[in-house]
N, C-alpha and C. Protein backbone atom coordinates (compact mmCIF):
# COMPACT_ATOMS: atom_id res chain seq x y z
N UNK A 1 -80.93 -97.75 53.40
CA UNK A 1 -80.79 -98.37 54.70
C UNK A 1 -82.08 -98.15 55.48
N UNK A 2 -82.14 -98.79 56.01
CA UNK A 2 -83.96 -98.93 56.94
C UNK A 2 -83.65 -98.69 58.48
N UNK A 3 -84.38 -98.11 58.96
CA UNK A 3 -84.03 -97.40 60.47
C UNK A 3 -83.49 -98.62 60.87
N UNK A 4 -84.31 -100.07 61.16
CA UNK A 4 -83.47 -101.00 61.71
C UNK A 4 -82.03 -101.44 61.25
N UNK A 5 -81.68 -101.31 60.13
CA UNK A 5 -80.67 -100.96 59.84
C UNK A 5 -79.65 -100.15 60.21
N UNK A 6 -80.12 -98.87 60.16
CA UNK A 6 -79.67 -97.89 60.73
C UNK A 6 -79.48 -98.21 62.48
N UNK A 7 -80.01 -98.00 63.19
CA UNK A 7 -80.11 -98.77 64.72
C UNK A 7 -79.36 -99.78 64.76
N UNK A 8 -78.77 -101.29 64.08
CA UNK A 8 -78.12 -102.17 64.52
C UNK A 8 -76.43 -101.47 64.26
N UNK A 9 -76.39 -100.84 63.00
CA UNK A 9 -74.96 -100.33 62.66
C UNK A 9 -75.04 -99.37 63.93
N UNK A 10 -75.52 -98.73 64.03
CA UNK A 10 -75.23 -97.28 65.32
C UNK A 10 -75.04 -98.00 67.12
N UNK A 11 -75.71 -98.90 66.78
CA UNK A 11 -75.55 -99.56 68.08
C UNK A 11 -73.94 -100.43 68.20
N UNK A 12 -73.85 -101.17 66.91
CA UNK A 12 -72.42 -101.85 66.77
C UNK A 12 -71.37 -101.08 67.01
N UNK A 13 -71.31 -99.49 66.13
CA UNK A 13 -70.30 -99.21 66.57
C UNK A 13 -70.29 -98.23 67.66
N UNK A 14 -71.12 -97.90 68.14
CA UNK A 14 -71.45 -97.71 69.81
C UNK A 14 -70.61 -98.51 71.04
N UNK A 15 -70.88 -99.83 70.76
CA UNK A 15 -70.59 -100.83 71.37
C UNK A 15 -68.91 -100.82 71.14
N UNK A 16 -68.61 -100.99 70.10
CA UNK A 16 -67.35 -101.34 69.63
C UNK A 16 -66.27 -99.75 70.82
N UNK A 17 -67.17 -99.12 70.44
CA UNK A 17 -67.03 -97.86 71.01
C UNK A 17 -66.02 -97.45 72.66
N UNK A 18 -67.72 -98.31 72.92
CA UNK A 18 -67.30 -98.00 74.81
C UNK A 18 -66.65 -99.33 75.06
N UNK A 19 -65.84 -100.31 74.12
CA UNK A 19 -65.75 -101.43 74.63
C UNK A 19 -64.12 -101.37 74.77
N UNK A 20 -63.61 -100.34 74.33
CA UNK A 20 -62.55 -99.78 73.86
C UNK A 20 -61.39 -99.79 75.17
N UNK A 21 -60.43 -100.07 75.69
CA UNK A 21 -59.80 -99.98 76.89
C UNK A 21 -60.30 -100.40 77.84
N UNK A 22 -61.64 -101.13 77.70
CA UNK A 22 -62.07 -101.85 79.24
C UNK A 22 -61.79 -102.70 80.06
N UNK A 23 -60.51 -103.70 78.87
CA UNK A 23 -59.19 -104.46 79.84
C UNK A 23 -58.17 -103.53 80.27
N UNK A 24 -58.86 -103.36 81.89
CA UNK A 24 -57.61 -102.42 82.37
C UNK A 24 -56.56 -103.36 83.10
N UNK A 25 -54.99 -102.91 82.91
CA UNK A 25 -54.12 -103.96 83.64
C UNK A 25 -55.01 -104.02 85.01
N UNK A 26 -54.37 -105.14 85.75
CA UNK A 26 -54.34 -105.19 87.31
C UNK A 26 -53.90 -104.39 87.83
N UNK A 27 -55.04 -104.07 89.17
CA UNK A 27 -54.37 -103.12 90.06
C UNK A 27 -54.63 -103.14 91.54
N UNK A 28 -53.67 -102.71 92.31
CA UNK A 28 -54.42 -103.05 93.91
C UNK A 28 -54.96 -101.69 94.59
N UNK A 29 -54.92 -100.77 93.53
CA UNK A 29 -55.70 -99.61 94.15
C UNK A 29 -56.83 -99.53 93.20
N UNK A 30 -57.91 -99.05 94.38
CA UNK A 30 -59.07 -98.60 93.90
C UNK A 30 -59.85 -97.47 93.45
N UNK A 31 -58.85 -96.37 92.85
CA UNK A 31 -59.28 -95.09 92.32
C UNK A 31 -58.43 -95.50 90.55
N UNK A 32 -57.45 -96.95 90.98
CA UNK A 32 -56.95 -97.25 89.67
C UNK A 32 -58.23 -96.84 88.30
N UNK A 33 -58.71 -98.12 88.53
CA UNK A 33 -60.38 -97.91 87.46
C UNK A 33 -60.54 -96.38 86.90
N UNK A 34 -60.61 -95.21 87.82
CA UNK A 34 -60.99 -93.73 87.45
C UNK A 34 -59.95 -93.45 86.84
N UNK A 35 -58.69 -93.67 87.43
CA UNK A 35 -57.57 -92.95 86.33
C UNK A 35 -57.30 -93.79 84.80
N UNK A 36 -57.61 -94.45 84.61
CA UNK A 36 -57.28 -95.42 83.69
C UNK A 36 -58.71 -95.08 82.31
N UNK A 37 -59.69 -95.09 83.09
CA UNK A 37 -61.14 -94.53 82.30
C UNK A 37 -60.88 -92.96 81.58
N UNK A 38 -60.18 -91.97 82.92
CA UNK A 38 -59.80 -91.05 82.10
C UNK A 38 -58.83 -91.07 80.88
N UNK A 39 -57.50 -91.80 81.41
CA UNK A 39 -56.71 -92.11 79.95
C UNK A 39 -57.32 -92.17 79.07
N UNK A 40 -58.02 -93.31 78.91
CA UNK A 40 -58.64 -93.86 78.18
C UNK A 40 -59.71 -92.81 77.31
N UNK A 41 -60.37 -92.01 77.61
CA UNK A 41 -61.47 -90.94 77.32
C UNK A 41 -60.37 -90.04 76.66
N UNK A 42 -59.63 -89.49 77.14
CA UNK A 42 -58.63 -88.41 76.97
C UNK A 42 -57.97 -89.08 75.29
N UNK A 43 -57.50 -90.20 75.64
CA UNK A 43 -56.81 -90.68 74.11
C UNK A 43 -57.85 -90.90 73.22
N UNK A 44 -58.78 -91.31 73.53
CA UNK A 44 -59.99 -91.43 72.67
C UNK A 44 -60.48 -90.33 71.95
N UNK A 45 -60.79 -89.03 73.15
CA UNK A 45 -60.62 -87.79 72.26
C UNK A 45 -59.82 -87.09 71.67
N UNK A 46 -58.61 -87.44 71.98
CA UNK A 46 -57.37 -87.13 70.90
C UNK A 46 -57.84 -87.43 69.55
N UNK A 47 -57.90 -88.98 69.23
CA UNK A 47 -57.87 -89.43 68.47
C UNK A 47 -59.04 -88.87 67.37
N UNK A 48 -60.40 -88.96 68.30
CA UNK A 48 -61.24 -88.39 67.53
C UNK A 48 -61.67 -87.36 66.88
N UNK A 49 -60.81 -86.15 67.86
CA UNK A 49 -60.37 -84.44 67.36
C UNK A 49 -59.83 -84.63 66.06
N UNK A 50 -58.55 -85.42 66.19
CA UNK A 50 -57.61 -85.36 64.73
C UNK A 50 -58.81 -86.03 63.14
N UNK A 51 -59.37 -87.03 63.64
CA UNK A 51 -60.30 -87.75 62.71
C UNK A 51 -61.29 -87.25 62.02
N UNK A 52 -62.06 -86.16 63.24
CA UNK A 52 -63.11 -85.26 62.60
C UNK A 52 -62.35 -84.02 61.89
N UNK A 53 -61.45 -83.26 62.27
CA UNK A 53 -60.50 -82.72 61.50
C UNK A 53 -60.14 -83.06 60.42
N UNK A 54 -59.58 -84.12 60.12
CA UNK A 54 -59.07 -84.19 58.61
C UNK A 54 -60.28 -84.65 57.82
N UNK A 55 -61.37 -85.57 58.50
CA UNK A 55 -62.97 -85.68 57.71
C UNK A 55 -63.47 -84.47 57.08
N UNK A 56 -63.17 -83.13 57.97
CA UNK A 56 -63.96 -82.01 57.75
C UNK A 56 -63.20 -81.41 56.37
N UNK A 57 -61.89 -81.44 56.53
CA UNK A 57 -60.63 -81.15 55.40
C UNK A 57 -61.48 -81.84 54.56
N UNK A 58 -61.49 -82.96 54.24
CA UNK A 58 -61.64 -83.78 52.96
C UNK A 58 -62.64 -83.52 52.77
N UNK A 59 -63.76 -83.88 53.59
CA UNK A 59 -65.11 -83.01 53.29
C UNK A 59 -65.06 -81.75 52.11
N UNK A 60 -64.50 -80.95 52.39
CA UNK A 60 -64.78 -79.57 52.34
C UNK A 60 -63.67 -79.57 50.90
N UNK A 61 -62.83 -80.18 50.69
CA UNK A 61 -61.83 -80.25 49.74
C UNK A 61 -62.77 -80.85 48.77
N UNK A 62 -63.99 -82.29 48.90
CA UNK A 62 -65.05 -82.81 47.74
C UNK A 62 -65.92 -82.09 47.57
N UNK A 63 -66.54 -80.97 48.33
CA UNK A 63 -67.38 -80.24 47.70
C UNK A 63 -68.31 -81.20 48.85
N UNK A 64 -68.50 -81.60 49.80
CA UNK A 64 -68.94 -81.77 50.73
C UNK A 64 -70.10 -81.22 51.85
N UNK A 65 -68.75 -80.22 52.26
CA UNK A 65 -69.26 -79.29 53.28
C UNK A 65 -68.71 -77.91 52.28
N UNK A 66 -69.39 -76.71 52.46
CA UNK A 66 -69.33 -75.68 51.75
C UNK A 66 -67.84 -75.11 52.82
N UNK A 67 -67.33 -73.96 52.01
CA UNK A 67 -66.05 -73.36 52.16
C UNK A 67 -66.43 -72.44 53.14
N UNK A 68 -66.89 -72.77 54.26
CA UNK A 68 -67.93 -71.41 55.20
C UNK A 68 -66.84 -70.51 55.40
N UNK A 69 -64.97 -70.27 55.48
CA UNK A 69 -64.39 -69.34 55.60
C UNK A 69 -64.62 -68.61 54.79
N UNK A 70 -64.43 -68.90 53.62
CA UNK A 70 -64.50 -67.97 52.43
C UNK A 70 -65.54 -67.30 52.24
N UNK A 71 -66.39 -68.52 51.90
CA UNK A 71 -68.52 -67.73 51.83
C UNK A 71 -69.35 -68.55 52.84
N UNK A 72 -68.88 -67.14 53.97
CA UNK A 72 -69.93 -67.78 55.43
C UNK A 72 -71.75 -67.47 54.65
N UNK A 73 -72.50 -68.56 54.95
CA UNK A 73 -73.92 -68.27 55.06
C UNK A 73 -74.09 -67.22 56.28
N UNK A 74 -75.41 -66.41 56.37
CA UNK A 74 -75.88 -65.16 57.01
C UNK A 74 -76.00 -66.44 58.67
N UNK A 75 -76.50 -65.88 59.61
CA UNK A 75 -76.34 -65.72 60.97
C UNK A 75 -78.19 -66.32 60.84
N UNK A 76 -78.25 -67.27 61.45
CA UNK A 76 -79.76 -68.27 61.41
C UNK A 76 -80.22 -69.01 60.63
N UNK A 77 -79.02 -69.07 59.30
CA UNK A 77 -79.35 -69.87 58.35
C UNK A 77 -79.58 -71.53 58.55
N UNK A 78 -80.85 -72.48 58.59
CA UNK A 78 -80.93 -73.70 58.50
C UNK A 78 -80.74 -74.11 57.29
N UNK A 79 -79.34 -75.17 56.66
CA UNK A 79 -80.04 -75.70 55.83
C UNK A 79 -78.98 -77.34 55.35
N UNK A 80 -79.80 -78.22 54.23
CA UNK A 80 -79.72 -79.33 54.38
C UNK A 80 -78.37 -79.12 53.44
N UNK A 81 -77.34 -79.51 53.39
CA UNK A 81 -76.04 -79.15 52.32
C UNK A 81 -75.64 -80.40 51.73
N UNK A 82 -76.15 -81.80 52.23
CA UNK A 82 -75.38 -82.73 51.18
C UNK A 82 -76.68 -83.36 51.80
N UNK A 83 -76.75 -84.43 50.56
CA UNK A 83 -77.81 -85.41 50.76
C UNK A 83 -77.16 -86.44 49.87
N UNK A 84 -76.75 -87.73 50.35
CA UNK A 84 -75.78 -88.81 50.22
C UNK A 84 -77.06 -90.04 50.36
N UNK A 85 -76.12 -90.94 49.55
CA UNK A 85 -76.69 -92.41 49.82
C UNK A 85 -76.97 -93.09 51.29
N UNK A 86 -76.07 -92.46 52.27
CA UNK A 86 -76.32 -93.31 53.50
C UNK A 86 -76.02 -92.08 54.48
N UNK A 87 -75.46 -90.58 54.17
CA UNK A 87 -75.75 -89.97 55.06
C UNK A 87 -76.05 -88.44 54.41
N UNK A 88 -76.79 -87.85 55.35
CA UNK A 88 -76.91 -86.48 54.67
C UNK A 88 -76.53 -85.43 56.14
N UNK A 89 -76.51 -84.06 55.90
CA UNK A 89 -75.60 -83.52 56.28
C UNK A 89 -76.28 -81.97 56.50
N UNK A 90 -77.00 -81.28 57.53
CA UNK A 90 -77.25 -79.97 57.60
C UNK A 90 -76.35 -79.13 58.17
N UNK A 91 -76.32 -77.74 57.77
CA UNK A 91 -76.26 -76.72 58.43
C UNK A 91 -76.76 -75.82 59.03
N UNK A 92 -75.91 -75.70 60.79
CA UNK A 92 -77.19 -74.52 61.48
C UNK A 92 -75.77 -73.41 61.19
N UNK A 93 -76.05 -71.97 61.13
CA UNK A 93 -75.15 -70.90 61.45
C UNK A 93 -75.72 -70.42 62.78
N UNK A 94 -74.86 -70.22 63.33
CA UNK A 94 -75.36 -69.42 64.96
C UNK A 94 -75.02 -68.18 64.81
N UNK A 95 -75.77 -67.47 65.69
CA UNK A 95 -75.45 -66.24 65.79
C UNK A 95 -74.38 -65.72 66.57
N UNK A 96 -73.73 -64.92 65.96
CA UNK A 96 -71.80 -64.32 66.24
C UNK A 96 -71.40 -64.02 67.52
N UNK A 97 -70.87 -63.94 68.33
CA UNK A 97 -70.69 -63.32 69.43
C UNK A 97 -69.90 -61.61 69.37
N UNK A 98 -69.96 -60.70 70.24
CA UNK A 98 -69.42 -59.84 69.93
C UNK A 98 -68.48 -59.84 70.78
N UNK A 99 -67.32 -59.18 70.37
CA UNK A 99 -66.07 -58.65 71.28
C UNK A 99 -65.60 -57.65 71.66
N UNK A 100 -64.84 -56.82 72.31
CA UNK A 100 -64.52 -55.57 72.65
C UNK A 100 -63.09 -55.69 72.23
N UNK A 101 -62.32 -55.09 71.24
CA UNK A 101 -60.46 -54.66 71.53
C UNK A 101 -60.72 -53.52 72.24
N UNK A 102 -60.09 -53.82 74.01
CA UNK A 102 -59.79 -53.10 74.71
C UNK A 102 -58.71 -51.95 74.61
N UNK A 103 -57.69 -52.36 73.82
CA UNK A 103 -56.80 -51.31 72.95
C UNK A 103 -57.50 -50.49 72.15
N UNK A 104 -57.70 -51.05 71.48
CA UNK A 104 -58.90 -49.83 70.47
C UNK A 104 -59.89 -49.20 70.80
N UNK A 105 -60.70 -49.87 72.01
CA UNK A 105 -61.83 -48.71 73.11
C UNK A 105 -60.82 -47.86 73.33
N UNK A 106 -59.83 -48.13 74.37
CA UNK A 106 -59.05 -46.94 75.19
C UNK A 106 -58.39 -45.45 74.33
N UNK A 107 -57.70 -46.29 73.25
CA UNK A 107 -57.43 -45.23 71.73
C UNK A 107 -57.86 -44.28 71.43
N UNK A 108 -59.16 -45.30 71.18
CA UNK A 108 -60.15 -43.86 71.16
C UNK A 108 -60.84 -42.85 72.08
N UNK A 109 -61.22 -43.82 73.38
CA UNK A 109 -61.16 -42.97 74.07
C UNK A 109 -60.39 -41.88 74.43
N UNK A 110 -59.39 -42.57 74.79
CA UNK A 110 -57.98 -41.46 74.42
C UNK A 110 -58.12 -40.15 73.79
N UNK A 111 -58.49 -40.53 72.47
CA UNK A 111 -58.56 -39.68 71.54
C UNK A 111 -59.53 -39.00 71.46
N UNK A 112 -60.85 -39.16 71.91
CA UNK A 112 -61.74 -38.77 72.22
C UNK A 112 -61.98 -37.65 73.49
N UNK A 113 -60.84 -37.39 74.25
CA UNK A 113 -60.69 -36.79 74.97
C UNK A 113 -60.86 -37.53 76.58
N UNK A 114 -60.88 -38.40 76.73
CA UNK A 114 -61.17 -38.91 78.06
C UNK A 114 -59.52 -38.88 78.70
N UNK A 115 -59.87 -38.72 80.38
CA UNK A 115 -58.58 -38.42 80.49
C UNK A 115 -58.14 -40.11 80.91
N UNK A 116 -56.66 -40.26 80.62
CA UNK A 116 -56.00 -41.43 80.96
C UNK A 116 -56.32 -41.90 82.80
N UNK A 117 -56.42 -41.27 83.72
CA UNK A 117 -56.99 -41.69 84.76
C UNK A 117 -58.38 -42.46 84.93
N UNK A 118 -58.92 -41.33 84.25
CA UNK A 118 -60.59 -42.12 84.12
C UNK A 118 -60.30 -43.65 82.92
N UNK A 119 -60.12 -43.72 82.49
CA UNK A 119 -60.08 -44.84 81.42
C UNK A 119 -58.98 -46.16 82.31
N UNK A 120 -58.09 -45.73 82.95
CA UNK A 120 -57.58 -46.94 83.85
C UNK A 120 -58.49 -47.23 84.48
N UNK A 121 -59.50 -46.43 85.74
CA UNK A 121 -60.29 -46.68 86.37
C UNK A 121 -61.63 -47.60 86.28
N UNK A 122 -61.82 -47.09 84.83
CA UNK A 122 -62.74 -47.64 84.23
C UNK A 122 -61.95 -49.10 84.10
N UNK A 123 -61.09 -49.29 82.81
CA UNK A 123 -60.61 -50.50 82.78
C UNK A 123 -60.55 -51.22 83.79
N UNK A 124 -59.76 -50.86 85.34
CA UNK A 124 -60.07 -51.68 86.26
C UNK A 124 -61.46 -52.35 86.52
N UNK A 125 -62.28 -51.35 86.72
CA UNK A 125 -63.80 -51.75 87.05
C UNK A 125 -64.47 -52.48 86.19
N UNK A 126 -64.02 -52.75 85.02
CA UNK A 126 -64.65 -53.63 84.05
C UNK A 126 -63.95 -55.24 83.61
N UNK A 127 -62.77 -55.05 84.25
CA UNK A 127 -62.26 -56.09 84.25
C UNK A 127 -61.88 -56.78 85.48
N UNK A 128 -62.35 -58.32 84.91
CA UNK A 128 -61.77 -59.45 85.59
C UNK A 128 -61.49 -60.85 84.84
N UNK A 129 -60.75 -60.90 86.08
CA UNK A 129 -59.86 -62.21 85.84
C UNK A 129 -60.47 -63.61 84.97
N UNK A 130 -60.14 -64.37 83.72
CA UNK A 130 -60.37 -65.17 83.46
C UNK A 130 -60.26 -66.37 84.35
N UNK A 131 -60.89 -67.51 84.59
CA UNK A 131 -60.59 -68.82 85.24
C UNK A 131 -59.33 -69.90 84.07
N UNK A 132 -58.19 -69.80 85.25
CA UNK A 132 -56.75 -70.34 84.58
C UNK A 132 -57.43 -71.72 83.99
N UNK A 133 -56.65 -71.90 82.72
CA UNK A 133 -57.00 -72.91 82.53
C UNK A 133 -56.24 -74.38 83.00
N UNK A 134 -57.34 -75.32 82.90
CA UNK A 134 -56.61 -76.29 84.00
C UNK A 134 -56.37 -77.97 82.66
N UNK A 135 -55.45 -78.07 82.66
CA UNK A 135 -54.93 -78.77 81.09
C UNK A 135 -54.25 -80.00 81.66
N UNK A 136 -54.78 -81.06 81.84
CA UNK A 136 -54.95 -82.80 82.16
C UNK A 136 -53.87 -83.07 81.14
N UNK A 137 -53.06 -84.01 81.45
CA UNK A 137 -52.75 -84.98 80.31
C UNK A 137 -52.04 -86.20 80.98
N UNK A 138 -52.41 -87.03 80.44
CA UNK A 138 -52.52 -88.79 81.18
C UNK A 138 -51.84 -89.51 80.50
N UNK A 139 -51.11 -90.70 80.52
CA UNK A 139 -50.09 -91.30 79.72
C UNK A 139 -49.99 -92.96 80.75
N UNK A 140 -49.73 -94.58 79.98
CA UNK A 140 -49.56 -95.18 80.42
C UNK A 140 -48.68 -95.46 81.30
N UNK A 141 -47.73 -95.54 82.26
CA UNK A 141 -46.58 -95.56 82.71
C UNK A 141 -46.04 -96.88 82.52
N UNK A 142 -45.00 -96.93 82.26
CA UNK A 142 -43.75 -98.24 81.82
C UNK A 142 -42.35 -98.18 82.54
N UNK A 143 -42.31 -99.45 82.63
CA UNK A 143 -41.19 -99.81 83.66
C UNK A 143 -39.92 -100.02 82.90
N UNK A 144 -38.72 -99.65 83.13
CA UNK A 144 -37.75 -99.72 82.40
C UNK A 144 -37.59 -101.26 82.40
N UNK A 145 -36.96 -101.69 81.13
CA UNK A 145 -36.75 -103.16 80.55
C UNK A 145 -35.40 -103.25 80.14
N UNK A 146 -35.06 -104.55 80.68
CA UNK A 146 -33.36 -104.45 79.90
C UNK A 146 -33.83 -104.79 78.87
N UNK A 147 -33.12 -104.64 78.03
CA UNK A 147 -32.73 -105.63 76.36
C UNK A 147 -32.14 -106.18 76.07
């Protein structure tokens, strides 16, 4: 495939893309448009979560994408893993994040001799509150119909 090649397909289904729900019903309000765009985005990424999901399955089931649960590559590894007729396919590994089990600090602390006052105190002072999460979900609305 030849970049212009490449460029007219990427653009088509680009297009095909954002062209997707842009007949919105009629409406006589004007924040209609925003709620309807979100639907629209929201089902779109539904759809596309589940798609890249089972791609990645099948992927990884042909010998595709490597089994990274089983045999993770090391932490900075770049590298190219499939090289296909029309697409090829790298891997970056990022580097891990670390975590604390707050049960298992205190344990040991515990055990370590710290007294249970100091270690609440502490816990207080080191903790705070996560930001709640705030979870959208949008749906067409329909008017009941006789039959």
């Amino acid at each position: 495939m030849t970049r212009r090649e490449r460029s007219k397909l990427l653009t088509a289904i680009n297009k095909q893309f954002s062209d997707i729900g842009n007949k919105m019903p009629t409406s006589t309000s004007n924040v209609s448009p925003a709620a309807w765009e979100y639907f629209i985005a929201s089902h779109l990424s539904s759809l596309c979560s589940g798609r890249s999901k089972n791609a990645k399955a099948t992927a990884m089931r042909e010998g595709v994408l490597p089994d990274y649960e089983d045999n993770p590559l090391p932490p900075g590894e770049y590298v190219p893993i499939f090289n296909g007729e029309h697409v090829n396919i790298n891997l970056l590994v990022r580097q891990p994040s670390t975590s604390v089990d707050a049960k298992k600090m205190a344990d040991f602390l515990l055990g370590a001799g710290v007294a249970q006052e100091v270690l609440d105190k502490a816990m207080q002072h080191a903790s705070r509150p996560s930001r709640p999460a705030h979870v959208f979900s949008s749906y067409i609305k329909v008017e009941d119909e006789d039959e």
